[in-house]
Protein backbone atom coordinates (compact mmCIF):
# COMPACT_ATOMS: atom_id res chain seq x y z
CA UNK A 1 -73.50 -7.89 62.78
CA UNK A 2 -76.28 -10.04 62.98
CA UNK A 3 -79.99 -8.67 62.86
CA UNK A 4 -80.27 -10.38 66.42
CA UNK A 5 -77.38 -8.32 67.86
CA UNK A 6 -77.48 -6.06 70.57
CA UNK A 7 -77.57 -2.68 69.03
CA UNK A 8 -76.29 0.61 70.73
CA UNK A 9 -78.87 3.26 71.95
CA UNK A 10 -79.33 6.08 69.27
CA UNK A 11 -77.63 8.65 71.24
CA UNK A 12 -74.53 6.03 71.60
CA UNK A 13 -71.36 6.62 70.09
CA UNK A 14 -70.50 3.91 67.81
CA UNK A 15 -67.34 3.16 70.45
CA UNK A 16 -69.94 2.79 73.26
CA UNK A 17 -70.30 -1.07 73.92
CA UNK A 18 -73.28 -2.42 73.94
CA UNK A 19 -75.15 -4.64 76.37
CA UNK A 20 -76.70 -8.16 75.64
CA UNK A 21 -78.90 -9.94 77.39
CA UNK A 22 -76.70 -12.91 79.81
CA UNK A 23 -77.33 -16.41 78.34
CA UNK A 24 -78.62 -19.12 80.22
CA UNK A 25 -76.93 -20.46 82.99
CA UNK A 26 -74.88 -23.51 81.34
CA UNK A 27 -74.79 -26.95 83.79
CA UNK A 28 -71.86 -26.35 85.99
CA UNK A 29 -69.35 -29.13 86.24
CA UNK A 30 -70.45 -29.54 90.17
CA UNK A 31 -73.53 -30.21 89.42
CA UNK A 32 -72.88 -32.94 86.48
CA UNK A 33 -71.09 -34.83 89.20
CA UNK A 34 -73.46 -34.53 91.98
CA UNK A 35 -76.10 -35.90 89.51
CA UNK A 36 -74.62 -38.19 88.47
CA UNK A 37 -72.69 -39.80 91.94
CA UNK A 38 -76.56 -38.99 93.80
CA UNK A 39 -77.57 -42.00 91.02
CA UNK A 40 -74.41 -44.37 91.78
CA UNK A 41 -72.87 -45.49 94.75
CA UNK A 42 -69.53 -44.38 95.43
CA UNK A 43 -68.75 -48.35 95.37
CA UNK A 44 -69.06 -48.73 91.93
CA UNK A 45 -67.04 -46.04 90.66
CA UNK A 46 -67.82 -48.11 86.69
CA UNK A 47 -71.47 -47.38 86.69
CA UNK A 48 -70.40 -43.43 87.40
CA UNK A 49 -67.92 -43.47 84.53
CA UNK A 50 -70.44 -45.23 82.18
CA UNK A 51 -73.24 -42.81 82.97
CA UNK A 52 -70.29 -39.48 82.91
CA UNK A 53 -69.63 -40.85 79.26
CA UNK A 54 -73.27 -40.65 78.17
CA UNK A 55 -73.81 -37.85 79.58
CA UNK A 56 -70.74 -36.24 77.92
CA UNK A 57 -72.53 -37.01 74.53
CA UNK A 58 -75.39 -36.26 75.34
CA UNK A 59 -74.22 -32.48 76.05
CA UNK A 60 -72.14 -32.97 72.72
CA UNK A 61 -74.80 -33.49 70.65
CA UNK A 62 -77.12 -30.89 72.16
CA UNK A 63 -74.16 -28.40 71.74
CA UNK A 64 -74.07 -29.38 67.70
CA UNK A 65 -77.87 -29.46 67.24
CA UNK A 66 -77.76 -25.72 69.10
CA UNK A 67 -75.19 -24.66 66.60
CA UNK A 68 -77.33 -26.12 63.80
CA UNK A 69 -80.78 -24.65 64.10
CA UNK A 70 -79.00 -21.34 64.18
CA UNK A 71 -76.77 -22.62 61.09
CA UNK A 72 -79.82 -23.46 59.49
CA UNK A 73 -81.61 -20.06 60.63
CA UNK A 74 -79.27 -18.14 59.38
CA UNK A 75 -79.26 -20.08 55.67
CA UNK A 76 -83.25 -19.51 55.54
CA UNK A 77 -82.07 -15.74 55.79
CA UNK A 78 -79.84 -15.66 52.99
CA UNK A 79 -76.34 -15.85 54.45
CA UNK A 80 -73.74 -17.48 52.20
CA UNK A 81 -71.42 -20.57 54.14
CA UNK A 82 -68.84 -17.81 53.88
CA UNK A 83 -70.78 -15.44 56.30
CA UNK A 84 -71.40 -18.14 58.82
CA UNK A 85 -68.04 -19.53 59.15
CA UNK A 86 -66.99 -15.95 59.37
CA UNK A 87 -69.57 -15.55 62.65
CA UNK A 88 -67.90 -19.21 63.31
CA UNK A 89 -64.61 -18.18 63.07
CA UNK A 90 -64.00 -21.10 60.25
CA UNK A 91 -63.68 -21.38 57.16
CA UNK A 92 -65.92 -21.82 54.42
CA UNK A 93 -65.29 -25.53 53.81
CA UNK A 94 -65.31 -25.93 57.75
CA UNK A 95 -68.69 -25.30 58.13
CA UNK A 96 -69.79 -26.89 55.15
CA UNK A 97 -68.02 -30.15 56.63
CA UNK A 98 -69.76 -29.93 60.24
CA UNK A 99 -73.26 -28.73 59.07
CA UNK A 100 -73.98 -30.50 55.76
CA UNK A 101 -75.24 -33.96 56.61
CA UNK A 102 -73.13 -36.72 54.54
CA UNK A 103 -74.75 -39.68 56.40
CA UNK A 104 -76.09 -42.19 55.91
CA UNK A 105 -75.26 -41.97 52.43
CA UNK A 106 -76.88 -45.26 50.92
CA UNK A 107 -80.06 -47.11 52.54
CA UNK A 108 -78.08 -49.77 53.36
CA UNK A 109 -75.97 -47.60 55.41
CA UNK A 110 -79.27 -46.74 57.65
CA UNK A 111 -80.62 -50.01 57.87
CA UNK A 112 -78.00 -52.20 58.07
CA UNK A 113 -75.09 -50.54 60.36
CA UNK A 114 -77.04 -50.37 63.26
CA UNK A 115 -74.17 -49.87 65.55
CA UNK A 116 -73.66 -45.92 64.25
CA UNK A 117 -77.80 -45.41 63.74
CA UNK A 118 -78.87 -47.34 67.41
CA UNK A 119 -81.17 -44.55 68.53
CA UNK A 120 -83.49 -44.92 65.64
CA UNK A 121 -86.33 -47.48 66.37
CA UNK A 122 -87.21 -50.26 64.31
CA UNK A 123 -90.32 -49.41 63.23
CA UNK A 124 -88.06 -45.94 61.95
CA UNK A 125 -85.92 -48.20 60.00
CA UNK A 126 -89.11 -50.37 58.49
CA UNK A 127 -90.15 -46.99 56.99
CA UNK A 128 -87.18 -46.01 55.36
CA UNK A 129 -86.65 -49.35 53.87
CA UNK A 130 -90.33 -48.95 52.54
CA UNK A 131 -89.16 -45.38 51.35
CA UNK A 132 -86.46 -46.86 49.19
CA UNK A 133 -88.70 -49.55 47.64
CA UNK A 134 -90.75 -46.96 46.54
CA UNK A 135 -87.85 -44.95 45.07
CA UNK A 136 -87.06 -48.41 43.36
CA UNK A 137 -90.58 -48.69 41.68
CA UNK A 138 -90.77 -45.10 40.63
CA UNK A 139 -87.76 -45.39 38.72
CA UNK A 140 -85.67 -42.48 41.00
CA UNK A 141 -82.13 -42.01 41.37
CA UNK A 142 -82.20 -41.32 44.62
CA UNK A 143 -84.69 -41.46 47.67
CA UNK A 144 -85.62 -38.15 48.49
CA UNK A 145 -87.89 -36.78 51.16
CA UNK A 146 -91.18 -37.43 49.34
CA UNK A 147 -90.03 -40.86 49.27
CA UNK A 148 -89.78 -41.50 53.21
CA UNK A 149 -93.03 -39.51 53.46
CA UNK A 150 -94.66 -42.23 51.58
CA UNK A 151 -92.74 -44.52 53.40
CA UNK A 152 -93.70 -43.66 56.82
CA UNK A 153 -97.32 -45.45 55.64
CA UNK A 154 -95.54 -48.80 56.17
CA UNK A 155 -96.04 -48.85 59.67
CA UNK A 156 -99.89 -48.27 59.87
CA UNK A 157 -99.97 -48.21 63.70
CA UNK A 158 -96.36 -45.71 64.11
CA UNK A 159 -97.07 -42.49 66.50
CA UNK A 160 -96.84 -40.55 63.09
CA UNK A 161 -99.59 -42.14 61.23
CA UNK A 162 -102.07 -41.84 64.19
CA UNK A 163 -101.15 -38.20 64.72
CA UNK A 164 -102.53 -37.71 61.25
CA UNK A 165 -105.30 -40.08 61.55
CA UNK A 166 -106.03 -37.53 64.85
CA UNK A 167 -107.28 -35.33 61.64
CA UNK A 168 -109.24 -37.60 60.13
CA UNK A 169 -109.42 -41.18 59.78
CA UNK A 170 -109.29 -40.96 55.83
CA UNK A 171 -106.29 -38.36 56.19
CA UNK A 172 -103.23 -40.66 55.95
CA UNK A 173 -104.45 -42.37 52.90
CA UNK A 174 -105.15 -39.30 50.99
CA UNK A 175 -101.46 -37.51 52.26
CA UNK A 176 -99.83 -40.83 50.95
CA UNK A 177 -102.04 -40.04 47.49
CA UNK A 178 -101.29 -36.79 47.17
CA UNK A 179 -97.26 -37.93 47.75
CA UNK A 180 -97.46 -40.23 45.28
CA UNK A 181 -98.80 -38.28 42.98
CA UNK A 182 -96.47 -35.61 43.29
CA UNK A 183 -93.79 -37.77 42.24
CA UNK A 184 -91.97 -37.89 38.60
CA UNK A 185 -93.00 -40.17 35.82
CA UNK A 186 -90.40 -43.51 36.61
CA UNK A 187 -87.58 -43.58 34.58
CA UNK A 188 -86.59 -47.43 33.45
CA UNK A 189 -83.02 -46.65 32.97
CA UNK A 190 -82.67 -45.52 36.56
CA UNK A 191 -85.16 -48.15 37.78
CA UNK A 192 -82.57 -51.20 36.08
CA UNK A 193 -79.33 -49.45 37.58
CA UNK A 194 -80.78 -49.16 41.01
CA UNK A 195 -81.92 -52.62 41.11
CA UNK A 196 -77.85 -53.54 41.32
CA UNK A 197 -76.63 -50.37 42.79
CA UNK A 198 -78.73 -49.92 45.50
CA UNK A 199 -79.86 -46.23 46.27
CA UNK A 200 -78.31 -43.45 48.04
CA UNK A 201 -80.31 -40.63 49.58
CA UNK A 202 -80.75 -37.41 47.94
CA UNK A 203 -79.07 -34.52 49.78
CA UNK A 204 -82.23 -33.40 51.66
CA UNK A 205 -82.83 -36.53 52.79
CA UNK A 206 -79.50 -37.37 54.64
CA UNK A 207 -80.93 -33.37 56.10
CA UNK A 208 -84.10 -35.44 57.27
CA UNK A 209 -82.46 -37.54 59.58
CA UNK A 210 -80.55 -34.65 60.79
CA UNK A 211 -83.47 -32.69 61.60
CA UNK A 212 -84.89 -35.99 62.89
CA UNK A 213 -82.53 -36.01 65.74
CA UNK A 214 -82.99 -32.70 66.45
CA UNK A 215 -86.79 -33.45 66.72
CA UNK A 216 -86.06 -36.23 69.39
CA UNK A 217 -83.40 -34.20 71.46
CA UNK A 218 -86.41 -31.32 71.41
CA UNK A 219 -88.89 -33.52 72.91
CA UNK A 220 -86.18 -34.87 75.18
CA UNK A 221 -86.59 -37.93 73.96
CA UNK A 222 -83.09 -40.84 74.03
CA UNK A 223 -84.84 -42.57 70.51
CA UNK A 224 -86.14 -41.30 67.17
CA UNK A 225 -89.50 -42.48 65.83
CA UNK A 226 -91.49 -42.23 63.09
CA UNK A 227 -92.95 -39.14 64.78
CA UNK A 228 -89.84 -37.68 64.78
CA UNK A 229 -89.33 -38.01 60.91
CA UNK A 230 -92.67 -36.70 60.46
CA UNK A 231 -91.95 -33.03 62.27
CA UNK A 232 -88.40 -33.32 60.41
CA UNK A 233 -90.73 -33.69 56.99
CA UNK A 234 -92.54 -30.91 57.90
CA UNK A 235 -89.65 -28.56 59.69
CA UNK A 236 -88.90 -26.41 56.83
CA UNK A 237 -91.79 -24.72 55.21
CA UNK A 238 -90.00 -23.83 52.07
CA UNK A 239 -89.50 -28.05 51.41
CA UNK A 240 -91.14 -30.27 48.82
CA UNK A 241 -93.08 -32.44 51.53
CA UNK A 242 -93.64 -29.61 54.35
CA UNK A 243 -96.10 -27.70 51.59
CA UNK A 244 -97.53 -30.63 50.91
CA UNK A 245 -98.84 -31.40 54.70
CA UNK A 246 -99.54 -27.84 54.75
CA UNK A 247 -101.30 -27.46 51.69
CA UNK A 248 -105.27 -27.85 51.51
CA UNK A 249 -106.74 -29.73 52.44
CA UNK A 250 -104.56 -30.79 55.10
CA UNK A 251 -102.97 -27.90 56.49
CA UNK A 252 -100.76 -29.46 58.90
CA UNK A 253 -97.92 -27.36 59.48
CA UNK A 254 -95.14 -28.35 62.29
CA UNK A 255 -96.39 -26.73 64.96
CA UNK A 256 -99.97 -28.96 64.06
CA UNK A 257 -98.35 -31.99 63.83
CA UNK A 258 -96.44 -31.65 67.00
CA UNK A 259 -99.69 -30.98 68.99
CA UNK A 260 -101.15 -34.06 67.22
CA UNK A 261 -97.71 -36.15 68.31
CA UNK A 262 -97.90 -34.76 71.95
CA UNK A 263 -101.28 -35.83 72.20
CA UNK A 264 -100.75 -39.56 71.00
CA UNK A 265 -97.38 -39.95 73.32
CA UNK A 266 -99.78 -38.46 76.02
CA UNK A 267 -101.85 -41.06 75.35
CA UNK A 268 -99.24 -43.86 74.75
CA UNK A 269 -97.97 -42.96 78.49
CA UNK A 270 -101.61 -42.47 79.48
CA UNK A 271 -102.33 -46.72 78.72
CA UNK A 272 -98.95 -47.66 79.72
CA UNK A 273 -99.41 -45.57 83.32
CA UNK A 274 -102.66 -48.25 83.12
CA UNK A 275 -101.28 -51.57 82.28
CA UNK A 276 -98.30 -50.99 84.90
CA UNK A 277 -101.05 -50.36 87.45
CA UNK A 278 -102.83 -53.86 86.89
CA UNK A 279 -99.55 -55.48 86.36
CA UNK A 280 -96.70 -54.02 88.66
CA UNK A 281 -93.40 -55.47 87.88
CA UNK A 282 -92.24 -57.81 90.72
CA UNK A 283 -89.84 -56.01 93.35
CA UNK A 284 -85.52 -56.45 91.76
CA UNK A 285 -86.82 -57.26 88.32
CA UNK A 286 -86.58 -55.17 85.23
CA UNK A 287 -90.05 -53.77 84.20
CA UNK A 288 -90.31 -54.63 80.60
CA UNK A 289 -92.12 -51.22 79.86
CA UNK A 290 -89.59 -48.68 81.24
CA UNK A 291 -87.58 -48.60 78.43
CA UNK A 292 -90.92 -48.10 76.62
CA UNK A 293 -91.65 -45.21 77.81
CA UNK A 294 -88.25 -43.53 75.68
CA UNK A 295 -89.36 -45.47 72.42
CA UNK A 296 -87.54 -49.22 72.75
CA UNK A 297 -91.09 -50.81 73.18
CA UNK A 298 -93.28 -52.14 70.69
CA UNK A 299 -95.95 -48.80 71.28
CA UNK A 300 -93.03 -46.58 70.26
CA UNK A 301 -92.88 -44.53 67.37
């Protein structure tokens, strides 16, 4: 039994069943398809289906990422893939196969197949190809986490390099410092074989992105930023790159960071709110910032 369980009342016999508290009331299938046929006509029965379809991921991935931070909750406690695919009602190798991350496996994976990583914005994908040249120079087999961290310095102007300037204008520069120096002497031999091979990410990094996602579908956003990699960086205290943020003379732990990356979105939607103000969009044309406002504009993470 887990240490979250319902237990039985002392004076309980160990047949008497316990009570635990009702979960939260699920979306009902009625109301899916009210909400979604209030936003469609009934005369075009397409635009329904489309929006049923994303919606059915959308739940899909929500359900996974659920499963996940519990997955990874129970890990940080000590229990063995055995004990959670037990709770799962899996097996061992089961679990291991939904819950450890396996993609993307190389950078060119992320950067380049754009069809199966869409919801990541460019700026996102300008980072992590900065990460990897700086796995490249320092001679490492593989880019790890410490390597997008430094990466994520790339993009000057990204959501996550104001939300640490919010600390301090000289803060980024000294975080990507401290980064750098925290990494290995470069070995040549792996510097020459990456230079053909190309390099893959190091477990915990493919974990990044994961926790990346997780990030956006938290914030309710439909794109991941470079704000989103940050609290990913910094999700797990125990990690290589979360003690460093932490760490004097920083100490930005998750829960700082995402107060810093509220604030700038607030912002971000605060000058936006302005600009469509001076310039409304003209009446049955597309505003070019609405799809700004969930990351596909140039302000965007």
């Amino acid at each position: 039994m887990s240490e979250n369980a319902a237990q039985p009342a002392p004076d309980s016999s160990p047949s008497t069943p316990s009570i635990s508290p009702a979960p939260p009331n699920p979306p009902t299938l009625p109301a899916l398809i009210s909400a979604i046929a209030s936003r469609h006509p009934a005369t075009d029965p397409i635009a329904r289906l489309t929006e049923a379809v994303q919606t059915a991921a959308t739940l899909t991935t929500l359900a996974d990422h659920l499963i996940g931070h519990f997955v990874d909750a129970a890990r940080a406690a000590g229990a063995s893939w055995t004990q959670i695919g037990v709770g799962l009602g899996v097996s061992k190798q089961a679990v291991q196969q939904r819950f450890v991350p396996r993609e993307p496996t190389t950078v060119a994976d992320f950067t380049l197949d754009r069809q199966r990583f869409t919801s990541f914005t460019s700026r996102c994908v300008d980072c992590v190809a900065a990460a990897e040249k700086v796995a490249q120079g320092t001679g490492a087999a593989a880019v790890t986490p410490t390597h997008i961290l430094i990466g994520l310095f790339a993009e000057p102007e990204s959501i996550a390099v104001r939300a640490l300037a919010e600390h301090g204008p000289e803060i980024p520069d000294r975080i990507r410092a401290a980064a750098v120096d925290s990494l290995p002497a470069p070995d040549p031999e792996h510097s020459a074989a990456g230079a053909d091979a190309g390099f893959p990410f190091a477990p915990d990094s493919r974990k990044i992105f994961d926790l990346a996602v997780r990030a956006g579908l938290t914030l309710g956003h439909n794109y991941i930023g470079t704000e989103h990699l940050l609290l990913a960086l910094a999700a797990d205290p125990e990690s290589a790159t979360a003690r460093l943020l932490a760490a004097e003379p920083f100490h930005l732990t998750h829960d700082v960071l995402a107060a810093s990356i509220e604030n700038q979105l607030a912002e971000l939607r605060r000058r936006r709110a302005e600009q469509q103000a001076k310039f409304p969009p003209v009446t049955g044309a597309v505003s070019p910032l609405g799809p700004a406002d969930q990351g596909a504009g140039s302000g965007a993470g």
